[in-house]
C-alpha atoms as a PDB file:
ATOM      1  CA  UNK A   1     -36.465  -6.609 106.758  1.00  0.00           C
ATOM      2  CA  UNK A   2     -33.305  -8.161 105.756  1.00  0.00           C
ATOM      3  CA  UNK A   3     -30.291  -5.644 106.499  1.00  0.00           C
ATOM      4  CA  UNK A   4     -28.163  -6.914 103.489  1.00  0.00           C
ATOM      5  CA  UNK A   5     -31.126  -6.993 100.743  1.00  0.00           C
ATOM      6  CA  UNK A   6     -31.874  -3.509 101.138  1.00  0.00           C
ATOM      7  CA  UNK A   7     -28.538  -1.799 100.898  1.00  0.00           C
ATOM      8  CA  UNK A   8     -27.601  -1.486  96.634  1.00  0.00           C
ATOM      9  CA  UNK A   9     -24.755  -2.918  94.705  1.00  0.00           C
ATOM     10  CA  UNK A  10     -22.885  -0.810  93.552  1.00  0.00           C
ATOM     11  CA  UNK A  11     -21.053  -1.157  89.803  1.00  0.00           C
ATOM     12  CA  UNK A  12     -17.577  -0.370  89.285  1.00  0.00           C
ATOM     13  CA  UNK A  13     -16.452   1.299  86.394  1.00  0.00           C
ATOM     14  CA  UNK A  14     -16.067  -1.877  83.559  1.00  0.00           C
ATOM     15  CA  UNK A  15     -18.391  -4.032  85.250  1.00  0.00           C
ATOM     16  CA  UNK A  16     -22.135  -4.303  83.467  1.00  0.00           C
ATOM     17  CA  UNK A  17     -24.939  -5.743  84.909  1.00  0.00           C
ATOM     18  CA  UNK A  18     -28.144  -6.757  82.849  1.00  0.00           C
ATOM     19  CA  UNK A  19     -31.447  -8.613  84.543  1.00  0.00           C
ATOM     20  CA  UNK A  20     -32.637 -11.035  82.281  1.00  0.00           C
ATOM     21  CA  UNK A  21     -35.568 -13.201  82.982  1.00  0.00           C
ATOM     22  CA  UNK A  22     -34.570 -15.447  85.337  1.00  0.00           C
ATOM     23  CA  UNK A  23     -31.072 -14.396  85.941  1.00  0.00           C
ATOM     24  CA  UNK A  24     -28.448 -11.571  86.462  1.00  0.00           C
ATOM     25  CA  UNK A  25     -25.571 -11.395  84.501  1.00  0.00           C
ATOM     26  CA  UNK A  26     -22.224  -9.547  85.293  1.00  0.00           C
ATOM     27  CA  UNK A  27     -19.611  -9.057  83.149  1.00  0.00           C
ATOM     28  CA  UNK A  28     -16.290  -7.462  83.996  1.00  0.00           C
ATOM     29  CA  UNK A  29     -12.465  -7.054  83.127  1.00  0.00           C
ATOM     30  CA  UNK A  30     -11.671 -10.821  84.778  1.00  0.00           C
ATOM     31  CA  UNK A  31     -14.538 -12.530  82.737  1.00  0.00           C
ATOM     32  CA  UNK A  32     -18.669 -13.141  83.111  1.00  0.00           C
ATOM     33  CA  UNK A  33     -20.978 -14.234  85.566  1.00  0.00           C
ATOM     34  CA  UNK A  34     -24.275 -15.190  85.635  1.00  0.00           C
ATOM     35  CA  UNK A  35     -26.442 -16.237  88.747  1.00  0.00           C
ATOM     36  CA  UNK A  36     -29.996 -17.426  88.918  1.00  0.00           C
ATOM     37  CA  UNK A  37     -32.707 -15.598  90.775  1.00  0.00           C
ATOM     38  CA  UNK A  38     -33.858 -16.961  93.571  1.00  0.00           C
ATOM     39  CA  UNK A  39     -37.945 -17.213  94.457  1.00  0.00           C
ATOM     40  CA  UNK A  40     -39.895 -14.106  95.497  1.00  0.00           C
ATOM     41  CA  UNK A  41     -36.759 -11.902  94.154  1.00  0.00           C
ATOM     42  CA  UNK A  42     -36.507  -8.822  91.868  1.00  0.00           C
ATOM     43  CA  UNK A  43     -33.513  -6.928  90.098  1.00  0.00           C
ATOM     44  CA  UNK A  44     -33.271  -3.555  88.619  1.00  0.00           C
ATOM     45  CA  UNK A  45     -30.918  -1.554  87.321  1.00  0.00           C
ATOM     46  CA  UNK A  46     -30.581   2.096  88.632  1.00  0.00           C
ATOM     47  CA  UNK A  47     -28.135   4.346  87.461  1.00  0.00           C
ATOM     48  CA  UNK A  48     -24.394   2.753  88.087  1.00  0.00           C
ATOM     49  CA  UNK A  49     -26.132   0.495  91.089  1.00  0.00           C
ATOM     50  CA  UNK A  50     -27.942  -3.044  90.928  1.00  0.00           C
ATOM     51  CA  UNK A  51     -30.847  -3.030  93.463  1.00  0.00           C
ATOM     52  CA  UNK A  52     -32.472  -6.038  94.727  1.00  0.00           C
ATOM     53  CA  UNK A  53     -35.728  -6.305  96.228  1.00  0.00           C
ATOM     54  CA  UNK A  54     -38.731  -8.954  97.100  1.00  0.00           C
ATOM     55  CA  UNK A  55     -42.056  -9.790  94.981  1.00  0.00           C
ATOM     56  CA  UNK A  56     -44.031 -10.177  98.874  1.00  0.00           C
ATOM     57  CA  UNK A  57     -43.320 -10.670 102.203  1.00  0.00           C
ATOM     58  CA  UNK A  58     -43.143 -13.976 103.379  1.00  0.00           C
ATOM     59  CA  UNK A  59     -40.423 -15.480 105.584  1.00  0.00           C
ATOM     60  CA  UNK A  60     -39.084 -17.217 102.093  1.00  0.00           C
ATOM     61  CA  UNK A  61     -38.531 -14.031 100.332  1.00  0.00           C
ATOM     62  CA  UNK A  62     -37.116 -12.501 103.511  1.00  0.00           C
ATOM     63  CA  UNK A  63     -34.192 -15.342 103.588  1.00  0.00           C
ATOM     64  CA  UNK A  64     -33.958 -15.185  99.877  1.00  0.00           C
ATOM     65  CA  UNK A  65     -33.490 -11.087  99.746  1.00  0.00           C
ATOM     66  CA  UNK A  66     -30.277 -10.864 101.568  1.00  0.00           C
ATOM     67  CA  UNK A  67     -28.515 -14.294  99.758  1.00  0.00           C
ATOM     68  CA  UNK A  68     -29.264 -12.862  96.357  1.00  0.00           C
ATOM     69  CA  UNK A  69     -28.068  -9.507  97.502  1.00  0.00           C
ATOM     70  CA  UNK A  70     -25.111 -11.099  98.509  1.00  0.00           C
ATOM     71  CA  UNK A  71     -24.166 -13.460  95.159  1.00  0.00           C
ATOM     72  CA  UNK A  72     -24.697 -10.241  93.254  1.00  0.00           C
ATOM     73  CA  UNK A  73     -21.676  -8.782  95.594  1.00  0.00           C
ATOM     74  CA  UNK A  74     -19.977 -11.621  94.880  1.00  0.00           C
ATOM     75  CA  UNK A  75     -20.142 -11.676  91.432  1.00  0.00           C
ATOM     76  CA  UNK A  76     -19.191  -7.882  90.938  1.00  0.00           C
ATOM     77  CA  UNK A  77     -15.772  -8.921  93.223  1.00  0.00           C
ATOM     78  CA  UNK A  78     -15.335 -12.199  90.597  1.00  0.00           C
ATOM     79  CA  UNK A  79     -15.223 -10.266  87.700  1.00  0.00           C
ATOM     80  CA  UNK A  80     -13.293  -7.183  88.862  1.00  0.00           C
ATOM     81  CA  UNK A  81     -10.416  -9.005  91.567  1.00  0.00           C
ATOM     82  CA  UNK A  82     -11.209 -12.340  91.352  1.00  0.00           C
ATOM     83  CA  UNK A  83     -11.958 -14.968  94.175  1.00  0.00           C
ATOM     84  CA  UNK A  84      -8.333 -17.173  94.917  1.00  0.00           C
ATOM     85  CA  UNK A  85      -8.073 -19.871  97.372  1.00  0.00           C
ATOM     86  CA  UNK A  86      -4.727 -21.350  98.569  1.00  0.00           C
ATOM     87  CA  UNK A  87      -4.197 -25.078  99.444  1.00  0.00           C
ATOM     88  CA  UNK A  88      -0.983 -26.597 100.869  1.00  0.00           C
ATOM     89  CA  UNK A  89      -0.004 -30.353 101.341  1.00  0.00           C
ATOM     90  CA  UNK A  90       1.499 -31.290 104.864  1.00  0.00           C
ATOM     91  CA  UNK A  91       3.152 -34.819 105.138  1.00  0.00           C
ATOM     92  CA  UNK A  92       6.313 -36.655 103.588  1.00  0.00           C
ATOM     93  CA  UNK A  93       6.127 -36.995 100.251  1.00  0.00           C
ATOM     94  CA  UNK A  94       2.911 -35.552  99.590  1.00  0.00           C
ATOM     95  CA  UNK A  95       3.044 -34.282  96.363  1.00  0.00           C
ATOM     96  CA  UNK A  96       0.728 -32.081  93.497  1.00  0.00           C
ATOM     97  CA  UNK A  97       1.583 -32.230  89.495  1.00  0.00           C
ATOM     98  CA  UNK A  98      -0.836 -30.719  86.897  1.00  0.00           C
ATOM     99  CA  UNK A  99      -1.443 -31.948  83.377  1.00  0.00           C
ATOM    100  CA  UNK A 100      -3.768 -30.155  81.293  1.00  0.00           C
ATOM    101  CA  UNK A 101      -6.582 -29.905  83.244  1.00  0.00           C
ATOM    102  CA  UNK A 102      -6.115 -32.604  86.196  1.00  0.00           C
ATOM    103  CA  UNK A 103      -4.510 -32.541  88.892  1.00  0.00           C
ATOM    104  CA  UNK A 104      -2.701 -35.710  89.762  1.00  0.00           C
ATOM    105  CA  UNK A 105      -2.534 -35.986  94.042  1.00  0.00           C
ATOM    106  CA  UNK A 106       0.345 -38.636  95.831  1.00  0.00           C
ATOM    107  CA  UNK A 107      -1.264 -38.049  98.985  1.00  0.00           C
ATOM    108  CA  UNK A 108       0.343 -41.122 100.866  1.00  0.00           C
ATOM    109  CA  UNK A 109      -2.438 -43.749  99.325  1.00  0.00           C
ATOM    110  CA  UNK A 110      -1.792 -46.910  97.036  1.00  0.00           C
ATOM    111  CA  UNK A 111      -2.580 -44.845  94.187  1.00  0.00           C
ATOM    112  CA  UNK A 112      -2.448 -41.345  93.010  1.00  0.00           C
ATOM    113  CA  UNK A 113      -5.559 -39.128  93.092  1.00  0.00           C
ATOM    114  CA  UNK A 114      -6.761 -37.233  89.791  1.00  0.00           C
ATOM    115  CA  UNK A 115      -8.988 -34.474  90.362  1.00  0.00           C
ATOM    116  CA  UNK A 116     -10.172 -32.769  87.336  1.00  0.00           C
ATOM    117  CA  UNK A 117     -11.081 -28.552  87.203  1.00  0.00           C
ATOM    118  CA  UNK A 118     -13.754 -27.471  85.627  1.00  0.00           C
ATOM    119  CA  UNK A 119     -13.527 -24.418  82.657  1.00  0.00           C
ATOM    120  CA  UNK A 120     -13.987 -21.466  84.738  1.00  0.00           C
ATOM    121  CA  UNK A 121     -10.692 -22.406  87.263  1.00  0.00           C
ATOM    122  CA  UNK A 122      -7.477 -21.950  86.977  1.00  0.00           C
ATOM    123  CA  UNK A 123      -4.986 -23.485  88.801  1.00  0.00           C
ATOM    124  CA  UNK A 124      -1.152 -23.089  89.353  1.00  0.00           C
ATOM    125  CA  UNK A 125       0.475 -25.749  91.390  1.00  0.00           C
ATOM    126  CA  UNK A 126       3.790 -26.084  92.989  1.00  0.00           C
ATOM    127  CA  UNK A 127       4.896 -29.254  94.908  1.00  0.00           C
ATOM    128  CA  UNK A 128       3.247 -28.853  97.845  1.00  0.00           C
ATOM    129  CA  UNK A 129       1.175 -25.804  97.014  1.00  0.00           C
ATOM    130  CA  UNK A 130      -2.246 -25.280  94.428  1.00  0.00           C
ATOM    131  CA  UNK A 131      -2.884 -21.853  94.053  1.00  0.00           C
ATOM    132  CA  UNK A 132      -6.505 -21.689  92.565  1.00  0.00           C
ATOM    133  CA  UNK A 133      -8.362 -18.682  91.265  1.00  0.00           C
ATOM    134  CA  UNK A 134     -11.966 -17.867  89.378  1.00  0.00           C
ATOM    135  CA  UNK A 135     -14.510 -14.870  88.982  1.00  0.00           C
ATOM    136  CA  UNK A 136     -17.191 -17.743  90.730  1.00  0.00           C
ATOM    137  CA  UNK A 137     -16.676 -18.092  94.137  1.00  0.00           C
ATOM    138  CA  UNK A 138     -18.859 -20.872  94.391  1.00  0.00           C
ATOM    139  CA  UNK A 139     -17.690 -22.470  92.027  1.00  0.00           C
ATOM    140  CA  UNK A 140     -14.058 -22.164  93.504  1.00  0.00           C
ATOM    141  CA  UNK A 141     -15.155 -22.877  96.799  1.00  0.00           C
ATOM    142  CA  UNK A 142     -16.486 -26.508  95.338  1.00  0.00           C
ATOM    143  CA  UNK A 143     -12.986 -26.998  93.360  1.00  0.00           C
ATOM    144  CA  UNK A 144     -11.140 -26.588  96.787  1.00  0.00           C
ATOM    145  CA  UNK A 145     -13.227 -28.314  98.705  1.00  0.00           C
ATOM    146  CA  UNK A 146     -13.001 -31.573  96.097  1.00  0.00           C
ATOM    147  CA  UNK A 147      -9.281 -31.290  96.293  1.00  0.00           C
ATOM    148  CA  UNK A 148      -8.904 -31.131 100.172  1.00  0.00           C
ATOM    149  CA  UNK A 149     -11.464 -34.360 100.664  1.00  0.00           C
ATOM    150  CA  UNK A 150      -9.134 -36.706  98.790  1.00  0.00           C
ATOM    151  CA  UNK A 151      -7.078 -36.401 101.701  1.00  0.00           C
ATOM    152  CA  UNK A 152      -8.427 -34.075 104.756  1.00  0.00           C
ATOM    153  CA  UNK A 153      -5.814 -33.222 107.569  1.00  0.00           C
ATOM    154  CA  UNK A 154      -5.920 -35.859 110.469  1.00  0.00           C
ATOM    155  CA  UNK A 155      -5.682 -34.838 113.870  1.00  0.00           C
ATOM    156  CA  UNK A 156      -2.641 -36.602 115.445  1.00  0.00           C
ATOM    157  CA  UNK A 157       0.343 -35.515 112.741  1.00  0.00           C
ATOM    158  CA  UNK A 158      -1.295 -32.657 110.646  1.00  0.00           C
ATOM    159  CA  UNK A 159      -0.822 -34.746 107.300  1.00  0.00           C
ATOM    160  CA  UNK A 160      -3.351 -33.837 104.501  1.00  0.00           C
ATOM    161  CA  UNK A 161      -4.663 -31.371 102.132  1.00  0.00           C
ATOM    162  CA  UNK A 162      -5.369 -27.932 103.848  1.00  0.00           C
ATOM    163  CA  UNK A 163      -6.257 -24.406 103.319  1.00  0.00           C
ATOM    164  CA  UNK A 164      -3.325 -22.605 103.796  1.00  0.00           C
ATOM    165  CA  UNK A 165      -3.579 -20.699 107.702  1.00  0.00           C
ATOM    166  CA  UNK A 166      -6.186 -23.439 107.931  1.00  0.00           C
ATOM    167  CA  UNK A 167      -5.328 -24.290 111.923  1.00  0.00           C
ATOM    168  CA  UNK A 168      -5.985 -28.451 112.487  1.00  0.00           C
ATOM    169  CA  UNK A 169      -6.670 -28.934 116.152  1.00  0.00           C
ATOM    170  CA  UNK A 170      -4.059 -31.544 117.401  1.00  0.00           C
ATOM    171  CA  UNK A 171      -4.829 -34.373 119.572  1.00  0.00           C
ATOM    172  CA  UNK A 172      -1.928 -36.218 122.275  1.00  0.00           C
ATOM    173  CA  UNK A 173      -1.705 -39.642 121.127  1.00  0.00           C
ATOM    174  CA  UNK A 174      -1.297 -42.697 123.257  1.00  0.00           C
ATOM    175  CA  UNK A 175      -0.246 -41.461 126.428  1.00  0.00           C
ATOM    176  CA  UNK A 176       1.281 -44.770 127.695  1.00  0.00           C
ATOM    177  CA  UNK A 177       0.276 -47.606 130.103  1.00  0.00           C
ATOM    178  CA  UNK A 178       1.019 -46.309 134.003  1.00  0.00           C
END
């Protein structure tokens, strides 16, 4: 019996939640979600509280009872606070400019990086800082992720795109001939 399937999610006040076949949609103050559901799974609406529960009892459904439980979560946070995720960019002349909806990397590479955000994201970017925010934390959590592998931090000077209080284990470099 999953531990985090059978506990309710609760609705604050603004935020609606419908079941629809196939899918759960929440809509809130900060915008609208709407998230698949998964095999074996069931959603109903009882008074201010979404509760989710499985079709039978196989190890499948088990698995699938608490994840579903917890995108639901997710999506009521999205659409009330929204999800935010900070990046910084360590290393001389490492640098971030937005236009429209790309943002243009100089990440210490022949060429600049574009990396385009979806609808859905928005971004606010300083020199050395992005600032990205969105009611789908998956979503969000893909944008970030894109961004950081154009250039991930190295180990021996801590140059790259991070997560800011993202801690990059540092390795000694050549230690000399003896």
């Amino acid at each position: 019996m999953s531990r985090v399937g059978k506990q309710p999610v609760a609705l604050p006040s603004g935020v609606k939640a419908s079941v629809r076949e196939g899918a759960i949609e929440v809509e809130g103050p900060k915008g609208k979600v709407s998230i698949p559901l998964l095999a074996f799974i069931k959603a109903e609406m009882k008074e201010n509280e979404l509760v989710v529960t499985t079709e039978s009892n196989t190890r499948q459904a088990k698995a699938n009872w608490g994840t579903q439980r917890a995108l639901v979560r997710n999506a009521v946070i999205g659409v009330t606070e929204q999800w935010t995720k900070n990046l910084e960019l360590q290393g001389v002349g490492f640098t971030a400019a937005m236009k429209g909806n790309v943002i243009t990397l100089a990440t210490g590479y022949s060429h600049k990086s574009d990396v385009e955000i979806p609808q859905g994201v928005s971004a606010q970017v300083e020199k050395q800082s992005i600032s990205l925010a969105s009611n789908d934390r998956n979503l969000l959590g893909q944008v970030a992720a894109t961004l950081r592998d154009v250039c991930p931090p190295e180990p021996y000077l801590g140059k790259g795109v991070r997560y800011q209080n993202e801690s990059v284990r540092r390795k000694a470099g050549k230690t000399g001939a003896k």
